[in-house]
C-alpha atoms as a PDB file:
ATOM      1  CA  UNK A   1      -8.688  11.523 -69.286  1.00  0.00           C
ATOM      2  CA  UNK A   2      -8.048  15.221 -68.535  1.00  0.00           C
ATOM      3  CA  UNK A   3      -4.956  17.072 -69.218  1.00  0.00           C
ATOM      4  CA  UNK A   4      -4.089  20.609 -69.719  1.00  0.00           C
ATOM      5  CA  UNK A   5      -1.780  23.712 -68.261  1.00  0.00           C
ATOM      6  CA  UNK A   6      -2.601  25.150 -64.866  1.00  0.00           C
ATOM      7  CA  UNK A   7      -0.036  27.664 -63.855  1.00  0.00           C
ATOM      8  CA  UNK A   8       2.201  26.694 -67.213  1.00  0.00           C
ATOM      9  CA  UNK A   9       2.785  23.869 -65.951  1.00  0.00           C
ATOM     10  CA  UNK A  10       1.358  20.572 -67.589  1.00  0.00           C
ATOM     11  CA  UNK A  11      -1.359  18.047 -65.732  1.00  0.00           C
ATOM     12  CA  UNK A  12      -2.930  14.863 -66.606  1.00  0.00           C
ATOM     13  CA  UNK A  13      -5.623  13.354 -64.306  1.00  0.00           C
ATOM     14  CA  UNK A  14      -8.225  10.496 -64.853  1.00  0.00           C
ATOM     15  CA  UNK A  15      -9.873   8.304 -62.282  1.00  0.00           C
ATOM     16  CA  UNK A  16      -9.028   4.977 -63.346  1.00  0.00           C
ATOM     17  CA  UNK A  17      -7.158   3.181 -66.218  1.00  0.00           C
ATOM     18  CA  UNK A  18      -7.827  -0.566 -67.144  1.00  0.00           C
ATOM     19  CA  UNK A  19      -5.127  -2.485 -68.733  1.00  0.00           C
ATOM     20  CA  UNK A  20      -6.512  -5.940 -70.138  1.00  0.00           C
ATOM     21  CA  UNK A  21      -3.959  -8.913 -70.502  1.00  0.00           C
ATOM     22  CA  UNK A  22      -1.096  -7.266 -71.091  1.00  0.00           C
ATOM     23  CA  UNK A  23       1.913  -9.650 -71.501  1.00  0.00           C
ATOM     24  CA  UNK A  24       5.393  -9.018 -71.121  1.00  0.00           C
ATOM     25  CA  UNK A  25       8.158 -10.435 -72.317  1.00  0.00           C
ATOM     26  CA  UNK A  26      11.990  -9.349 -70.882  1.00  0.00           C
ATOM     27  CA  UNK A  27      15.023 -10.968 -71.367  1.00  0.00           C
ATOM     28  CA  UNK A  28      18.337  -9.622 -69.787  1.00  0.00           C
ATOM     29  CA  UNK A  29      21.723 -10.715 -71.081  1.00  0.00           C
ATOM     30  CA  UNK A  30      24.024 -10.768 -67.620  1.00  0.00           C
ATOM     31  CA  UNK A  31      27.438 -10.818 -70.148  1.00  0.00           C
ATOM     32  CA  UNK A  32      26.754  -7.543 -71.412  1.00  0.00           C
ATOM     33  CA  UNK A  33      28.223  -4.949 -69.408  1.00  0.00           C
ATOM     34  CA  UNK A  34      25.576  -3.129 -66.411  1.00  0.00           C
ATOM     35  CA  UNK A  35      23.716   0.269 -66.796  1.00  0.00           C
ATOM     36  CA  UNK A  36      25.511   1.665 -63.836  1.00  0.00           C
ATOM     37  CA  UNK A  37      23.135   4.634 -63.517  1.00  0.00           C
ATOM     38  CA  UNK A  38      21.470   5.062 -60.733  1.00  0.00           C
ATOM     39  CA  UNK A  39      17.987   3.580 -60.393  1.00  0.00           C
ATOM     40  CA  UNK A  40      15.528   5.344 -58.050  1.00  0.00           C
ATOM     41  CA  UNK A  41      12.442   3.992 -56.401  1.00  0.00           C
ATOM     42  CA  UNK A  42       9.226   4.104 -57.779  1.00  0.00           C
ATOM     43  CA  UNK A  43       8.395   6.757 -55.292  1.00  0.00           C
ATOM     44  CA  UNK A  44      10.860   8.823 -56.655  1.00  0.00           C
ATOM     45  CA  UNK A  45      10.289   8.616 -60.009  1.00  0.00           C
ATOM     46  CA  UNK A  46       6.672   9.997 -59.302  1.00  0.00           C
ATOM     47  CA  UNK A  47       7.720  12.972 -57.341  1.00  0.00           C
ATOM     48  CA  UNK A  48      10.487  13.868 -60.048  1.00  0.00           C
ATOM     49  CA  UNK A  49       7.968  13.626 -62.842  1.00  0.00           C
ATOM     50  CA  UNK A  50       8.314  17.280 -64.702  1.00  0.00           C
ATOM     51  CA  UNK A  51       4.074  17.079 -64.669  1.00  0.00           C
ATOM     52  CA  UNK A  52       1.289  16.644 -62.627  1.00  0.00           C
ATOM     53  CA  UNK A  53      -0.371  13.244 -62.647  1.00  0.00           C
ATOM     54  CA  UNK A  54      -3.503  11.954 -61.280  1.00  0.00           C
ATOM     55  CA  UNK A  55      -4.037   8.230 -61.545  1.00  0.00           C
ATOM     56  CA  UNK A  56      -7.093   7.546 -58.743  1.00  0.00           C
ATOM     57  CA  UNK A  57      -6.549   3.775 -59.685  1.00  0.00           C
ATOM     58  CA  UNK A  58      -4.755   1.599 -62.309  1.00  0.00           C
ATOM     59  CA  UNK A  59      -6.130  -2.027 -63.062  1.00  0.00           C
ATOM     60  CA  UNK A  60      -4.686  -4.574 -64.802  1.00  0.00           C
ATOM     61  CA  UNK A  61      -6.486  -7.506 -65.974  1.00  0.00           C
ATOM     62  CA  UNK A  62      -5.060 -11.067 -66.360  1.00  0.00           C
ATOM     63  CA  UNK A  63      -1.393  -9.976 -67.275  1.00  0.00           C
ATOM     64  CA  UNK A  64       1.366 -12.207 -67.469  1.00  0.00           C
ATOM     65  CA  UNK A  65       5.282 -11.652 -66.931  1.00  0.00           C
ATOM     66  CA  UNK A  66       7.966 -14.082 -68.583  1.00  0.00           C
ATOM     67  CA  UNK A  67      11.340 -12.600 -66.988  1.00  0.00           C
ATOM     68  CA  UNK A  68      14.424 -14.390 -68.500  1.00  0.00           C
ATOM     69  CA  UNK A  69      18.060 -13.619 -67.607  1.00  0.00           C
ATOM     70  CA  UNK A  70      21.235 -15.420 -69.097  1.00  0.00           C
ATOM     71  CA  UNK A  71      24.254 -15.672 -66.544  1.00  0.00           C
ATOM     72  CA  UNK A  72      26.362 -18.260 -68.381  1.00  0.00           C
ATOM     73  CA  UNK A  73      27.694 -17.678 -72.048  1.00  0.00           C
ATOM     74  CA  UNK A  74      26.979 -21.711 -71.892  1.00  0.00           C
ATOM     75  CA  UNK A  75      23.173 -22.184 -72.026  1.00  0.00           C
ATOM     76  CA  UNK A  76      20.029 -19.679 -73.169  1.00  0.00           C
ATOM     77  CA  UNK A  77      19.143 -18.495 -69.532  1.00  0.00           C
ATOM     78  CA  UNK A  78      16.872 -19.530 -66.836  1.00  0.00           C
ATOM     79  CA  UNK A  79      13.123 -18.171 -66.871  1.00  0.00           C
ATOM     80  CA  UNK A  80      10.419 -17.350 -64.133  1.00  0.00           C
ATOM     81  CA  UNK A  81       7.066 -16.259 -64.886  1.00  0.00           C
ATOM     82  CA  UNK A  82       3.497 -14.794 -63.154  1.00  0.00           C
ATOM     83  CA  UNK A  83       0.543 -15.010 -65.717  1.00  0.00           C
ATOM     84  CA  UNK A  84      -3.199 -14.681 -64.129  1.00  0.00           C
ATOM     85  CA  UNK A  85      -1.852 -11.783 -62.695  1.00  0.00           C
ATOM     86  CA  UNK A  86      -4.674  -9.165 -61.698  1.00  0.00           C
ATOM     87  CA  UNK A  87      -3.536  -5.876 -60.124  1.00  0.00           C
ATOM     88  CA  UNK A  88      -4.990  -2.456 -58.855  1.00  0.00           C
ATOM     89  CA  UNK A  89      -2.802   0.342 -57.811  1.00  0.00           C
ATOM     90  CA  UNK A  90      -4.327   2.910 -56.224  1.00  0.00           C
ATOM     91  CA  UNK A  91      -2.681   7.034 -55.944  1.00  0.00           C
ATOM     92  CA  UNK A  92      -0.680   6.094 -58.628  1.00  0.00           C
ATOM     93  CA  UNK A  93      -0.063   9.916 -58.698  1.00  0.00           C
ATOM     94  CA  UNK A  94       2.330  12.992 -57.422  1.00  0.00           C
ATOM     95  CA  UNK A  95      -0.472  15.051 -56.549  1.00  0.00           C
ATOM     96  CA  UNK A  96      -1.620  13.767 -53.345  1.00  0.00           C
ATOM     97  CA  UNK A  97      -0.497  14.487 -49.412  1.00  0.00           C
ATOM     98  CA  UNK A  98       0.463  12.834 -46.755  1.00  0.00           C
ATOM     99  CA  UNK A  99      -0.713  10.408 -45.390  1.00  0.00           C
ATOM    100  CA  UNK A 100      -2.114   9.088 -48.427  1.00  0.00           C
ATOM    101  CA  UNK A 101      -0.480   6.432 -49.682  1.00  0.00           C
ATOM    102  CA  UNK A 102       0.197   4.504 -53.488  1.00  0.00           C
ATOM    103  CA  UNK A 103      -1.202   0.814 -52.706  1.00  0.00           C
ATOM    104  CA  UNK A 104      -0.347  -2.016 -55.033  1.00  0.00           C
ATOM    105  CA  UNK A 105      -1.932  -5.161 -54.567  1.00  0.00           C
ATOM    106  CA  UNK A 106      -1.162  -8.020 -56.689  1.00  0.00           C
ATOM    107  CA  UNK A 107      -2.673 -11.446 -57.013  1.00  0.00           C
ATOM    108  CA  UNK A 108      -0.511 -13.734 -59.263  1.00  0.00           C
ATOM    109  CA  UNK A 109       0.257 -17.459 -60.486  1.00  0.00           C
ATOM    110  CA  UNK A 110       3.437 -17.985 -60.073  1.00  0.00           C
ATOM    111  CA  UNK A 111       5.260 -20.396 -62.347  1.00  0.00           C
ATOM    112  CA  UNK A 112       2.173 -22.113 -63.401  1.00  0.00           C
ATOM    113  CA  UNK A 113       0.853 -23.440 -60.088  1.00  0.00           C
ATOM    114  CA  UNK A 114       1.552 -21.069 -56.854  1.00  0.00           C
ATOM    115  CA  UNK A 115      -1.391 -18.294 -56.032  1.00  0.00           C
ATOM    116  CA  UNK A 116       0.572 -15.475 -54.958  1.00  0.00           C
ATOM    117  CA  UNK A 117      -0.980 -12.494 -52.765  1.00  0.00           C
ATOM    118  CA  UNK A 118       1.384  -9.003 -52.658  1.00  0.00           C
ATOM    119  CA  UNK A 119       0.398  -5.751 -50.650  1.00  0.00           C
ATOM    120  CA  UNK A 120       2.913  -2.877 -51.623  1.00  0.00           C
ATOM    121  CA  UNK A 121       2.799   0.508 -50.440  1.00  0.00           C
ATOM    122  CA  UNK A 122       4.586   3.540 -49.945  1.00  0.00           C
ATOM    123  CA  UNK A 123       4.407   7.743 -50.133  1.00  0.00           C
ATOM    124  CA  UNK A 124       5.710   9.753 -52.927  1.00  0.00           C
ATOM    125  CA  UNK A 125       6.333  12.687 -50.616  1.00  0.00           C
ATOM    126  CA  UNK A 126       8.518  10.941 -48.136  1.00  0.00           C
ATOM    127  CA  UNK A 127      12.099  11.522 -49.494  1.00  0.00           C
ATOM    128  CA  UNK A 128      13.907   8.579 -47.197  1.00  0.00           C
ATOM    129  CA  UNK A 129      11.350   6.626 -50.048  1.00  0.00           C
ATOM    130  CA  UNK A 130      10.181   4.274 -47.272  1.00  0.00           C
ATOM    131  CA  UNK A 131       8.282   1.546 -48.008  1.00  0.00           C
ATOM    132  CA  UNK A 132       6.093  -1.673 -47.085  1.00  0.00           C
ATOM    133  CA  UNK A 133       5.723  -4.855 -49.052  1.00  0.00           C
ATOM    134  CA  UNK A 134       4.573  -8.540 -47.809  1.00  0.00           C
ATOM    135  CA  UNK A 135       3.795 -11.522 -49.751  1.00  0.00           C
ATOM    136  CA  UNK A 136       1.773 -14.655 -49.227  1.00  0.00           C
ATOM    137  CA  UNK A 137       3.159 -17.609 -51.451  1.00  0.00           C
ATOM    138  CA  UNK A 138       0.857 -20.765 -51.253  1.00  0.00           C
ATOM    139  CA  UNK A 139       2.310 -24.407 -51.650  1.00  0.00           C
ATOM    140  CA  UNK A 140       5.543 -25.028 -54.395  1.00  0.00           C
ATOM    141  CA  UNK A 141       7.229 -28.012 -55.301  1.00  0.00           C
ATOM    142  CA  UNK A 142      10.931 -26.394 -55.342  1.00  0.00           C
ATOM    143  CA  UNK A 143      12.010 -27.641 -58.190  1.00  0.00           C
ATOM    144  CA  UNK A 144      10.014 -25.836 -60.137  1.00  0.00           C
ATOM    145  CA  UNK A 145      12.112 -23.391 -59.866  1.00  0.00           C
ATOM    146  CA  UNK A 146      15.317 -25.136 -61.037  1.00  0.00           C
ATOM    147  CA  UNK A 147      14.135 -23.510 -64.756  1.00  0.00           C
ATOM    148  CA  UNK A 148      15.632 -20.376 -63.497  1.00  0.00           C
ATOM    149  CA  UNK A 149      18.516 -22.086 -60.812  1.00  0.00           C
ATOM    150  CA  UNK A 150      19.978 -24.492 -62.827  1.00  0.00           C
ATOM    151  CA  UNK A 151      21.464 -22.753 -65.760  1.00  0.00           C
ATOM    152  CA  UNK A 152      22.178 -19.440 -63.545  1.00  0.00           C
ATOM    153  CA  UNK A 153      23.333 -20.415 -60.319  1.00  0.00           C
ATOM    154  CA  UNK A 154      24.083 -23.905 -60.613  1.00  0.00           C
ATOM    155  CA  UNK A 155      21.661 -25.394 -57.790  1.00  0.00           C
ATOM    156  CA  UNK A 156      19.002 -27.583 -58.235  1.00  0.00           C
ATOM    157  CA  UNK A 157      16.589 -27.419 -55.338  1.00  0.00           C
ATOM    158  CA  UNK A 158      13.974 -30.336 -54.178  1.00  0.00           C
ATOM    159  CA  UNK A 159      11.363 -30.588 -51.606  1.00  0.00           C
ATOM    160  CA  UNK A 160       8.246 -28.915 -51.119  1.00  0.00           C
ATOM    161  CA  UNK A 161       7.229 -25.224 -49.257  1.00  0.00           C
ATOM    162  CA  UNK A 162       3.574 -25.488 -48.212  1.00  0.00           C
ATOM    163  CA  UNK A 163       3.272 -21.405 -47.420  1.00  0.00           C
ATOM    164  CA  UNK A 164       5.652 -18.831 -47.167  1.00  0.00           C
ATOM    165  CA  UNK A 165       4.740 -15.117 -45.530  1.00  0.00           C
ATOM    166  CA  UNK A 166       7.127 -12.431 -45.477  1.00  0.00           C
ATOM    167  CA  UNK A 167       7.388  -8.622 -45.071  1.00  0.00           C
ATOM    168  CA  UNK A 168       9.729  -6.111 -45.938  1.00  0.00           C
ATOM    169  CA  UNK A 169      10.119  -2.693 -44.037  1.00  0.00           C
ATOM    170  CA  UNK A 170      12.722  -0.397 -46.275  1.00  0.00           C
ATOM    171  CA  UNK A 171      13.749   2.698 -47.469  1.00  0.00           C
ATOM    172  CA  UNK A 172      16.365   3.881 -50.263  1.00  0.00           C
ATOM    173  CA  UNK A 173      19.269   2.933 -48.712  1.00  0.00           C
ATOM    174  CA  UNK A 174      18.340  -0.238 -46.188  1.00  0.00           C
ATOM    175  CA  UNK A 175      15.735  -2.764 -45.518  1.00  0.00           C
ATOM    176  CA  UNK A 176      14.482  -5.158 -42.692  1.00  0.00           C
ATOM    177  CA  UNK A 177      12.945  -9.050 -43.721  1.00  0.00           C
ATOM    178  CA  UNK A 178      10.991 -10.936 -41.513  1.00  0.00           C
ATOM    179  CA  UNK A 179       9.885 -14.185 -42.999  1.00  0.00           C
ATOM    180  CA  UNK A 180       8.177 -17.441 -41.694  1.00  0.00           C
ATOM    181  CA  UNK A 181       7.763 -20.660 -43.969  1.00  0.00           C
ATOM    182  CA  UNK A 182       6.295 -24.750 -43.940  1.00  0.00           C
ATOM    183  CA  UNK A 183       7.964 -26.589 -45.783  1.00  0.00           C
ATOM    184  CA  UNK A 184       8.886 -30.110 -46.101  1.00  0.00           C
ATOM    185  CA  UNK A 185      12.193 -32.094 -47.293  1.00  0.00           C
ATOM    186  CA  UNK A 186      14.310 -29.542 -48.762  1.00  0.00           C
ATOM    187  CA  UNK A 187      17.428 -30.189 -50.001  1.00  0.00           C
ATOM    188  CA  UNK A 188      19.865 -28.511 -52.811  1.00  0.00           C
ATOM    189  CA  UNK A 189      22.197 -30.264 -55.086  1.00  0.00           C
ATOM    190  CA  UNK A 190      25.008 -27.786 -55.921  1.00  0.00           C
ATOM    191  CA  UNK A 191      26.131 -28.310 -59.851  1.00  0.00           C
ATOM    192  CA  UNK A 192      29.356 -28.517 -61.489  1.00  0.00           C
ATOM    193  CA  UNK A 193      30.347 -25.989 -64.012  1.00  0.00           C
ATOM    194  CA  UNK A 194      28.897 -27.469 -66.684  1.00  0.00           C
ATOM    195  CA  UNK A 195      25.722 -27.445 -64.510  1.00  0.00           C
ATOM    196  CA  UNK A 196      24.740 -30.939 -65.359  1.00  0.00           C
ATOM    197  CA  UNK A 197      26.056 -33.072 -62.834  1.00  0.00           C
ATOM    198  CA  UNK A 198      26.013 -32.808 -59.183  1.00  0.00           C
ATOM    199  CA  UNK A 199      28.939 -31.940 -56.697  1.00  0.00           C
ATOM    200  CA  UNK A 200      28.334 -34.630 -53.663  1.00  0.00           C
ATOM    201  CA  UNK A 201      30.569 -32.956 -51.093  1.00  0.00           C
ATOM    202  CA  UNK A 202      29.624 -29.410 -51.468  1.00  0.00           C
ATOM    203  CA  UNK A 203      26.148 -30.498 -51.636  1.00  0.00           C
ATOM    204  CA  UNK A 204      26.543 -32.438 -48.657  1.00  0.00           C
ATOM    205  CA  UNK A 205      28.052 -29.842 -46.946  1.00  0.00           C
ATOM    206  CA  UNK A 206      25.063 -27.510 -48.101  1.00  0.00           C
ATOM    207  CA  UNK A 207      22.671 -29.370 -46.412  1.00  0.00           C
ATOM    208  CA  UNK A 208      24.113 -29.905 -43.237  1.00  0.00           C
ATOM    209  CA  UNK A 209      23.367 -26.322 -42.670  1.00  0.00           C
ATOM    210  CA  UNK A 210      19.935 -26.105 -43.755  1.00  0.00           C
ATOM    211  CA  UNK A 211      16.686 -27.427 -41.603  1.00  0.00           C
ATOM    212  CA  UNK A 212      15.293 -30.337 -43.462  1.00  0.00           C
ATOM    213  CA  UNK A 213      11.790 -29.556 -42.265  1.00  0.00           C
ATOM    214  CA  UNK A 214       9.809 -27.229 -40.620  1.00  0.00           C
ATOM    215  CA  UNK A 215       7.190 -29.456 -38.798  1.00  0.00           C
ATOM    216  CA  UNK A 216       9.358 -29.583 -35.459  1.00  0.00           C
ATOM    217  CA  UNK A 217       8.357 -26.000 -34.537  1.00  0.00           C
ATOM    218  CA  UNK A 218       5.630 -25.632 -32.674  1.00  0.00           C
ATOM    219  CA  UNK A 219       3.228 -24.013 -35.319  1.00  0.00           C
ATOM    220  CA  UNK A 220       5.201 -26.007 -38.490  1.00  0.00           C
ATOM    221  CA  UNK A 221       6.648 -22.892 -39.420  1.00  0.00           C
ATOM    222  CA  UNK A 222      10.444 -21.345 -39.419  1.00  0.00           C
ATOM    223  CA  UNK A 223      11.191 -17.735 -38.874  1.00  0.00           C
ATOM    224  CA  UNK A 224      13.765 -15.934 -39.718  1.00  0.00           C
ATOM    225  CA  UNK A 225      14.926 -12.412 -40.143  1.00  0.00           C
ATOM    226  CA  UNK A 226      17.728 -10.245 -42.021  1.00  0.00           C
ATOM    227  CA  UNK A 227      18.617  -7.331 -43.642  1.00  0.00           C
ATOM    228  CA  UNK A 228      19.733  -6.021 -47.205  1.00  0.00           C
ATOM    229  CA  UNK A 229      21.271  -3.281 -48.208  1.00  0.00           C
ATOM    230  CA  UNK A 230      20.788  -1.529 -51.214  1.00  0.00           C
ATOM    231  CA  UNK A 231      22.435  -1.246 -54.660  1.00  0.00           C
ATOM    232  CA  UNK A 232      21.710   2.000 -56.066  1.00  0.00           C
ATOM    233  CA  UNK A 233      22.435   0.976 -59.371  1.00  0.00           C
ATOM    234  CA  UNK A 234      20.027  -1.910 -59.834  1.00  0.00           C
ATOM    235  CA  UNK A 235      16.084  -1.780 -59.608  1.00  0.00           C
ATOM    236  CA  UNK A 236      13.185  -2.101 -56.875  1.00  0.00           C
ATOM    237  CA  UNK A 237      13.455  -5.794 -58.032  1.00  0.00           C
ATOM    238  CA  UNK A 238      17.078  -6.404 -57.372  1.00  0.00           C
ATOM    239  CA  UNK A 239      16.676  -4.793 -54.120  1.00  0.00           C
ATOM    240  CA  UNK A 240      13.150  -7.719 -53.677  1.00  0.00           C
ATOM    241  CA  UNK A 241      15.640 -10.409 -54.634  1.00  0.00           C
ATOM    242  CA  UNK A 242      18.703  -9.543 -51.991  1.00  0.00           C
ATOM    243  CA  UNK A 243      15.920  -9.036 -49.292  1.00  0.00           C
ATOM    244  CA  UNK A 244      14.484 -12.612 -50.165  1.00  0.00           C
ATOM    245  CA  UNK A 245      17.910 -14.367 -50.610  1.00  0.00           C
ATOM    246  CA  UNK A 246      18.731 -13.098 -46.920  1.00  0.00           C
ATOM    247  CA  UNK A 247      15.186 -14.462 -45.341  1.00  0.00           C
ATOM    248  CA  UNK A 248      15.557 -17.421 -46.840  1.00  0.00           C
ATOM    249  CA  UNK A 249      18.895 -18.006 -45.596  1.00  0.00           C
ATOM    250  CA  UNK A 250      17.774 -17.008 -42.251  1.00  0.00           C
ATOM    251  CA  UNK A 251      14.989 -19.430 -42.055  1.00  0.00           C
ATOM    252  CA  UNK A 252      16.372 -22.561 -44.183  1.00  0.00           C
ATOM    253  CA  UNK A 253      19.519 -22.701 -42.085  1.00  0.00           C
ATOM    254  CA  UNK A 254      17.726 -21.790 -38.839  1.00  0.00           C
ATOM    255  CA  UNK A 255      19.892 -19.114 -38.080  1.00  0.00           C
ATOM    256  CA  UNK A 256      16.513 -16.810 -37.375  1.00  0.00           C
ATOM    257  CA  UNK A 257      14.159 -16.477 -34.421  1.00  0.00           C
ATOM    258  CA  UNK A 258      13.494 -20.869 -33.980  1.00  0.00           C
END
């Protein structure tokens, strides 16, 4: 690592740092009252640094992420996790010009089972803070993921999605999802308020709207498309979820391109 003054102004440069199973932990308590401060992009944050860094690439060796968030004063939260998670950003840096780029790549287990594949990328000197990211999510049995739906939202999910692609095309104040997915017999069972038993009509009513499969289409997958628009006062990851929640309303009910 190098670091110094050049022009009174402070730099720190290295060519690569390795970070070697790190493991983080992060609960967020909904019922306490938001940060409403505004939350800029990670491109953003790197042009507004006050110094000069040079990161030529960041690597992170089998991390892991437990992300829990209580919703309901009722129960402890729900949880979702990535562990195996190996990562190299590249320009992680305010230094460089355009064209380059900062390119995150991410390959994950998600929720114990689920390879997942993530190309991120975007420029620090680009002020609209524009930016790329696709995913590549291999087979889940949906109910795995009822840890995290059941005792926030009140849904239990079942079924299975073989693969799941999708790409988002955004900038700081809107963003564009395309998504296509395989999956086979999903279904939801919407929850009363205690969250333990199900609702029949609302749940039937659900899934009249939603595709039961995706083997009908002519390459056994579903496409659909959407947009999101951002909340300034919530992070990169917020701004992920509402782009997700839109594809996969766009594809599940069929409301998309087939």
């Amino acid at each position: 690592i190098d670091f110094g003054f050049k022009n009174r102004k402070l730099f720190v440069k290295t060519p690569n740092i390795i970070l070697q199973q790190p493991d983080a932990v992060i609960f967020r308590d909904k019922l306490v009252a938001d940060d409403l401060t505004i939350k800029p992009l990670y491109s953003k944050m790197l042009r507004d640094l006050t110094f000069d860094l040079t990161v030529d690439k960041l690597r992170i060796d089998t991390g892991s992420i437990t992300y829990t968030e209580k919703v309901k004063s009722d129960n402890t939260g729900g949880t979702i996790n990535f562990h195996n998670m190996n990562t190299t950003i590249e320009n992680a840096s305010n230094t460089y010009k355009s064209p380059t780029k900062t390119k995150i790549v991410i390959d994950a287990i998600f929720m114990k089972k689920t390879p997942v594949q993530v190309h991120w990328d975007f420029d620090v000197n680009d002020t609209s803070d524009q930016f790329l990211f696709s995913a590549e999510i291999d087979g889940m049995q949906a109910d795995e993921l009822n840890k995290f739906t059941q005792p926030n939202l009140k849904v239990m999910l079942e079924g299975r999605t073989n693969k799941t692609y999708f790409t988002i095309s955004g900038d700081n104040n809107a963003s564009q999802i395309d998504m296509r997915m395989n999956y086979d017999d999903f279904k939801i069972e919407i929850l009363n308020k205690e969250g333990k038993k199900g609702n029949k009509i609302l749940s039937a009513i659900a899934n009249i709207f939603i595709k039961k499969d995706s083997d009908k289409e002519e390459d056994n997958f579903r496409e659909g498309s959407g947009t999101a628009t951002r909340d300034k006062n919530k992070s990169f990851f917020n701004y992920l979820w509402l782009n997700t929640k839109e594809g996969l309303i766009k594809t599940l009910t069929g409301d998309g391109d087939k």
